[in-house]
N, C-alpha and C. Protein backbone atom coordinates (compact mmCIF):
# COMPACT_ATOMS: atom_id res chain seq x y z
N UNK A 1 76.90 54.41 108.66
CA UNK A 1 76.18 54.87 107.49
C UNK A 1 74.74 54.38 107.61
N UNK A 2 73.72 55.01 107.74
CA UNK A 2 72.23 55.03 107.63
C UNK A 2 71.84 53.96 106.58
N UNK A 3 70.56 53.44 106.12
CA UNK A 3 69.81 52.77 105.40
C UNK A 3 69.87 53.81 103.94
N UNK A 4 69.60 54.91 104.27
CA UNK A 4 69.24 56.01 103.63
C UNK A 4 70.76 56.87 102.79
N UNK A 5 71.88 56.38 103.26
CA UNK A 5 72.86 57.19 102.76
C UNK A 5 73.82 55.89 102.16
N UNK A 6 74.94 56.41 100.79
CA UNK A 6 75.56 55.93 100.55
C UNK A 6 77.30 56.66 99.89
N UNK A 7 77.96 55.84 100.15
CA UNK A 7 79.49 56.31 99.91
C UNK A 7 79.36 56.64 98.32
N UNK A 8 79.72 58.09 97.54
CA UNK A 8 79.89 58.51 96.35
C UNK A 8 81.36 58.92 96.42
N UNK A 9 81.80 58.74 95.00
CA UNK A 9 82.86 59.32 94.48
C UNK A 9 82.96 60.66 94.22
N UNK A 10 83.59 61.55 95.13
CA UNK A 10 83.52 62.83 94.33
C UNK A 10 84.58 63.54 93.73
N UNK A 11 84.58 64.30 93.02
CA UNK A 11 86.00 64.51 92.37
C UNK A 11 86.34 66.09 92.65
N UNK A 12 87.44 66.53 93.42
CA UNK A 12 87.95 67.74 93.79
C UNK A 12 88.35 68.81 93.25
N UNK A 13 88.52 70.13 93.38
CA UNK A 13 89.19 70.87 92.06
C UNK A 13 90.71 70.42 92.05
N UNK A 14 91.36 70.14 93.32
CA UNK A 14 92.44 69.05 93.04
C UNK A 14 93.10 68.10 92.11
N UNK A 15 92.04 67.75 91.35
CA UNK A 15 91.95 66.50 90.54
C UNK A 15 91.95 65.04 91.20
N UNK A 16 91.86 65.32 93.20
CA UNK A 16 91.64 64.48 93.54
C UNK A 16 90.08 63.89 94.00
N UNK A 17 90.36 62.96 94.10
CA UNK A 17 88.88 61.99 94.61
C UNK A 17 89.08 61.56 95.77
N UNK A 18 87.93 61.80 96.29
CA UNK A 18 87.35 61.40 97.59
C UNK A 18 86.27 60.88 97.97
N UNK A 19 85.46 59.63 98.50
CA UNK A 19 84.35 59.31 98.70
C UNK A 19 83.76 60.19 99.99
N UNK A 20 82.46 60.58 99.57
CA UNK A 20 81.81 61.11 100.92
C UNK A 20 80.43 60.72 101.35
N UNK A 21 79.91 60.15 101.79
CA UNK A 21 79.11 59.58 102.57
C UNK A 21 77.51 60.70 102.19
N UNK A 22 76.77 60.91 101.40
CA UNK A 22 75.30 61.27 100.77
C UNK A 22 74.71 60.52 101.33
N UNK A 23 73.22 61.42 101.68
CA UNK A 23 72.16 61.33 101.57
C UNK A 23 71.57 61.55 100.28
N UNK A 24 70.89 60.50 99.21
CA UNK A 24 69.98 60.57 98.51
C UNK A 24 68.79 61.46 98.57
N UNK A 25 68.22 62.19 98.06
CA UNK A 25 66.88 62.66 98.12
C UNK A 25 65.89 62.40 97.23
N UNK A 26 66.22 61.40 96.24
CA UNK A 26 65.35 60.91 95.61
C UNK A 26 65.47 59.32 95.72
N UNK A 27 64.81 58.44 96.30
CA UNK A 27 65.28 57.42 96.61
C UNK A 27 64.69 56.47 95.28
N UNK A 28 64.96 56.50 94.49
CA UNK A 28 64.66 55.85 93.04
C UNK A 28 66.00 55.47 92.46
N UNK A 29 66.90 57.59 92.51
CA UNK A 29 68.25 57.53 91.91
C UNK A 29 69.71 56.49 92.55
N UNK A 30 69.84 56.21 91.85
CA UNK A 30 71.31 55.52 91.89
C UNK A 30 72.60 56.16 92.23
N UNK A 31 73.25 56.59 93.35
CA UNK A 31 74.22 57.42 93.00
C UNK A 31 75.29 56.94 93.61
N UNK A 32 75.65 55.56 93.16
CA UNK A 32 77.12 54.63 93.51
C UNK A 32 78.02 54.45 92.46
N UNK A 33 77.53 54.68 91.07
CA UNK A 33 78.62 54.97 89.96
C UNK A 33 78.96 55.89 89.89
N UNK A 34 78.30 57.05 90.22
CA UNK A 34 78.52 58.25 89.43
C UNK A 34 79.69 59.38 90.18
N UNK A 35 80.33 59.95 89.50
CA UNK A 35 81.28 60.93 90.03
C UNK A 35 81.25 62.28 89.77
N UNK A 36 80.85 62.50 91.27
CA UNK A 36 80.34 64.52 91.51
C UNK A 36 81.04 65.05 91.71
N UNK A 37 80.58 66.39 91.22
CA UNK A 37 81.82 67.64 91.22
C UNK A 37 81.73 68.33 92.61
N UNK A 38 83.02 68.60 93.58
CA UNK A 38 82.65 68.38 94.50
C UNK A 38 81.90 70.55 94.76
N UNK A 39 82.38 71.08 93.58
CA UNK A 39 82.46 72.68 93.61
C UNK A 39 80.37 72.69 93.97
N UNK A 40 79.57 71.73 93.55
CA UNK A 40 78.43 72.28 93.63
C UNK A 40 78.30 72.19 95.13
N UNK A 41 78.36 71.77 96.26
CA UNK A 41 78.63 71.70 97.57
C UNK A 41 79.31 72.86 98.12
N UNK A 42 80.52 73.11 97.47
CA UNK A 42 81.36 74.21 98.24
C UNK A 42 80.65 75.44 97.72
N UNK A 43 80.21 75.61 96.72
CA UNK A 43 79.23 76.64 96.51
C UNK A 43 78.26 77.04 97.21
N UNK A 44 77.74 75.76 97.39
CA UNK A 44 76.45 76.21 98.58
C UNK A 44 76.65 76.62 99.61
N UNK A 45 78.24 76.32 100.16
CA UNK A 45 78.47 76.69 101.81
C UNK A 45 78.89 77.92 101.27
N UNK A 46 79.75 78.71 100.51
CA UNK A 46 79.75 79.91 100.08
C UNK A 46 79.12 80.65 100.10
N UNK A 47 77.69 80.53 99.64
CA UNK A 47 76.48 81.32 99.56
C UNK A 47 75.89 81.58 100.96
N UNK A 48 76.37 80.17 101.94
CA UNK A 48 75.55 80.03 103.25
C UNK A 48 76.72 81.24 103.60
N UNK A 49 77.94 81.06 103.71
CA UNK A 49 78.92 82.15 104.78
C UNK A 49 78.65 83.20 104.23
N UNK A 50 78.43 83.42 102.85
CA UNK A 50 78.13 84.87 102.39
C UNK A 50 76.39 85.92 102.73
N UNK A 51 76.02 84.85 103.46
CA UNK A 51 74.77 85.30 103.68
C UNK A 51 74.60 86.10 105.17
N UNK A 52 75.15 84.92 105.60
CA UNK A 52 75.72 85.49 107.20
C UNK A 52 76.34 86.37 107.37
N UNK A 53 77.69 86.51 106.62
CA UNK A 53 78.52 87.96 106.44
C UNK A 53 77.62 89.04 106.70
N UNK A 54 76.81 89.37 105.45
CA UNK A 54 75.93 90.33 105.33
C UNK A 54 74.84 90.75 106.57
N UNK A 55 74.49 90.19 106.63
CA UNK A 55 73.82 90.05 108.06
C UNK A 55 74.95 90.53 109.19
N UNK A 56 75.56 89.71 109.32
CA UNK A 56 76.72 90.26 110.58
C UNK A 56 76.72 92.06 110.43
N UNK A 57 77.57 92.14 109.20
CA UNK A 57 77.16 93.59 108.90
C UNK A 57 76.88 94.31 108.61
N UNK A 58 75.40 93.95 108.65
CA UNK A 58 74.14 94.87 109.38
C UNK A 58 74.43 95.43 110.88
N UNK A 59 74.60 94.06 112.15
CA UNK A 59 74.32 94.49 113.46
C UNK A 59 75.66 94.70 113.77
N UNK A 60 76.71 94.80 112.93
CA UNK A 60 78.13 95.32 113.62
C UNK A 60 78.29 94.29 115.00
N UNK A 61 78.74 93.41 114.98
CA UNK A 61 79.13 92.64 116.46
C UNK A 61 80.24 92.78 116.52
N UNK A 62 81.08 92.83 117.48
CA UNK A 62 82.45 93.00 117.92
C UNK A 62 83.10 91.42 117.18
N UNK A 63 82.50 90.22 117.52
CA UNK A 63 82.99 88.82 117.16
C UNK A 63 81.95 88.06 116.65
N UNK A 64 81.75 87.33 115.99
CA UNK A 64 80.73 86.67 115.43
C UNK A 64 81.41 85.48 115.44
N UNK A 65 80.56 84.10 115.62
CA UNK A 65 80.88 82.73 115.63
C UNK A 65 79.97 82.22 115.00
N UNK A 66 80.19 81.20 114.16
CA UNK A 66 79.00 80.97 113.55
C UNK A 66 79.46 78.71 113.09
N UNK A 67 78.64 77.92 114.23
CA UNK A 67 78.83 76.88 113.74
C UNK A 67 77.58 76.17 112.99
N UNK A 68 77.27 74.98 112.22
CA UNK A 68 76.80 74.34 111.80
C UNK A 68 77.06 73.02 111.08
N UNK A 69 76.08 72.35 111.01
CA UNK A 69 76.48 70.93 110.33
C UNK A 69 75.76 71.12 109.07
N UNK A 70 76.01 70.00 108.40
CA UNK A 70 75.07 69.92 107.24
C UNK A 70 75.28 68.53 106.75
N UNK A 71 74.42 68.28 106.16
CA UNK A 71 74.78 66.89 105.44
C UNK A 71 74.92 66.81 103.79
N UNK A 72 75.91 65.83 103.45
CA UNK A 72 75.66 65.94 102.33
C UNK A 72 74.78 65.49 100.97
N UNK A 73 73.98 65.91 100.09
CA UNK A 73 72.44 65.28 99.61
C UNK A 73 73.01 65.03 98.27
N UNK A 74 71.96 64.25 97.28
CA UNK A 74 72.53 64.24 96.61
C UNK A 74 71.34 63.96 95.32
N UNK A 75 71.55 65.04 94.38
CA UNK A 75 69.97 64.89 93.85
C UNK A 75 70.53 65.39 91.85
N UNK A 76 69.85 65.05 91.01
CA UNK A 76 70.09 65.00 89.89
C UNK A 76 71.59 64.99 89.34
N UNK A 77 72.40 64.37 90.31
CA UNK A 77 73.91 64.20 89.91
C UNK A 77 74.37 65.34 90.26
N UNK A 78 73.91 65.98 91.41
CA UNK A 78 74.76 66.70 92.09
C UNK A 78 74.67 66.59 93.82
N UNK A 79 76.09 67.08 93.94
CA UNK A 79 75.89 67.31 95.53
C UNK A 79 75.27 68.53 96.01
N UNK A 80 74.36 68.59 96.91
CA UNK A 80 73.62 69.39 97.70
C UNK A 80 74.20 69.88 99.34
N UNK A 81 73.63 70.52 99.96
CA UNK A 81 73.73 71.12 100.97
C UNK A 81 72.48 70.83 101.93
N UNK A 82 72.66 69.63 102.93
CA UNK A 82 70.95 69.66 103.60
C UNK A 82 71.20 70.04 104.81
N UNK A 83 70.98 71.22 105.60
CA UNK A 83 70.37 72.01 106.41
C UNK A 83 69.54 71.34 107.35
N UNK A 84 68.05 71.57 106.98
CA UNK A 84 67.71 71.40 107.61
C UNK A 84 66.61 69.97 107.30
N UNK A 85 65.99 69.34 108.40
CA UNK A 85 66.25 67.48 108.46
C UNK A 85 63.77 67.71 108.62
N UNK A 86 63.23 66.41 108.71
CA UNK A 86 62.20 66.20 108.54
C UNK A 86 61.61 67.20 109.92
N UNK A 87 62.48 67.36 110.49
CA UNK A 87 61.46 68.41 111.86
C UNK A 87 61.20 69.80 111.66
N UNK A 88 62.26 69.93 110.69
CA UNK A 88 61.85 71.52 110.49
C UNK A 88 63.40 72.40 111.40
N UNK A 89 64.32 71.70 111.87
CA UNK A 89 65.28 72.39 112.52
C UNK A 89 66.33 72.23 111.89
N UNK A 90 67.12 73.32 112.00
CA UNK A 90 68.32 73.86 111.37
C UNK A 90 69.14 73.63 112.15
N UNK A 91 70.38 73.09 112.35
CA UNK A 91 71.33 73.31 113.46
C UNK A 91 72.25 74.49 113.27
N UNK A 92 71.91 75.31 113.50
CA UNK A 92 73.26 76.71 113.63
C UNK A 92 73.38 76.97 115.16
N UNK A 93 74.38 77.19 115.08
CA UNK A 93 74.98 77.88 117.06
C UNK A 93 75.38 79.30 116.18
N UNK A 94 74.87 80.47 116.95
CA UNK A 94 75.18 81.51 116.34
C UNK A 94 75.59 82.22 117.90
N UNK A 95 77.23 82.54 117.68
CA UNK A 95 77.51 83.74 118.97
C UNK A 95 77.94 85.19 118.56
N UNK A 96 77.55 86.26 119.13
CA UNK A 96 77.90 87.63 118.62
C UNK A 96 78.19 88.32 119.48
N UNK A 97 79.07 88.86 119.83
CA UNK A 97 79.62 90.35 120.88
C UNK A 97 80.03 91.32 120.53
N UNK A 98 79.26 92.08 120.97
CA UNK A 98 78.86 93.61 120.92
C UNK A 98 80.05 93.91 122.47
N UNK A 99 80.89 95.34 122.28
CA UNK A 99 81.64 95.80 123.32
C UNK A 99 83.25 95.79 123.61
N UNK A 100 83.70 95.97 124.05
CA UNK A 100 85.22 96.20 124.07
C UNK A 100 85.86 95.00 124.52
């Protein structure tokens, strides 16, 4: 675990809890008491696969692969989705085949 990140409680639609390891983005906030919902996260990756979908078909590919990381952020008492890091790069591996 980084200088910069800390273990939060988050709470599942499960009704279970799980700690997951945040990145802060406001480094003022406190976020070692508090317990996040974990749906604002899975939302965001929702929106990310649903974006891609669309795109996919546009160019019709025979197979599409699509990996990435992300980290998890964590900003006005919610969990976030961080992408992309201080360089400006995104990590996606994107594979597509076109053909029989």
């Amino acid at each position: 675990m980084s200088a910069s990140s800390q273990l939060v409680p988050v709470s599942l639609t499960t009704a279970q809890n799980v700690y997951i390891e945040v990145t802060s983005t406001s480094p003022e906030e406190d976020v070692a008491f508090n317990l996040a919902p974990f749906e604002e996260f899975a939302s965001a990756l929702a929106g990310i696969a649903s974006s891609l979908v669309d795109s996919f078909q546009q160019v019709k590919p025979k197979k599409a692969v699509v990996e990435f990381g992300c980290e998890v952020g964590y900003e006005s008492g919610k969990l976030t989705a961080i992408l992309v890091k201080g360089a400006g790069k995104a990590n996606f591996k994107v594979s597509l085949e076109w053909g029989d």
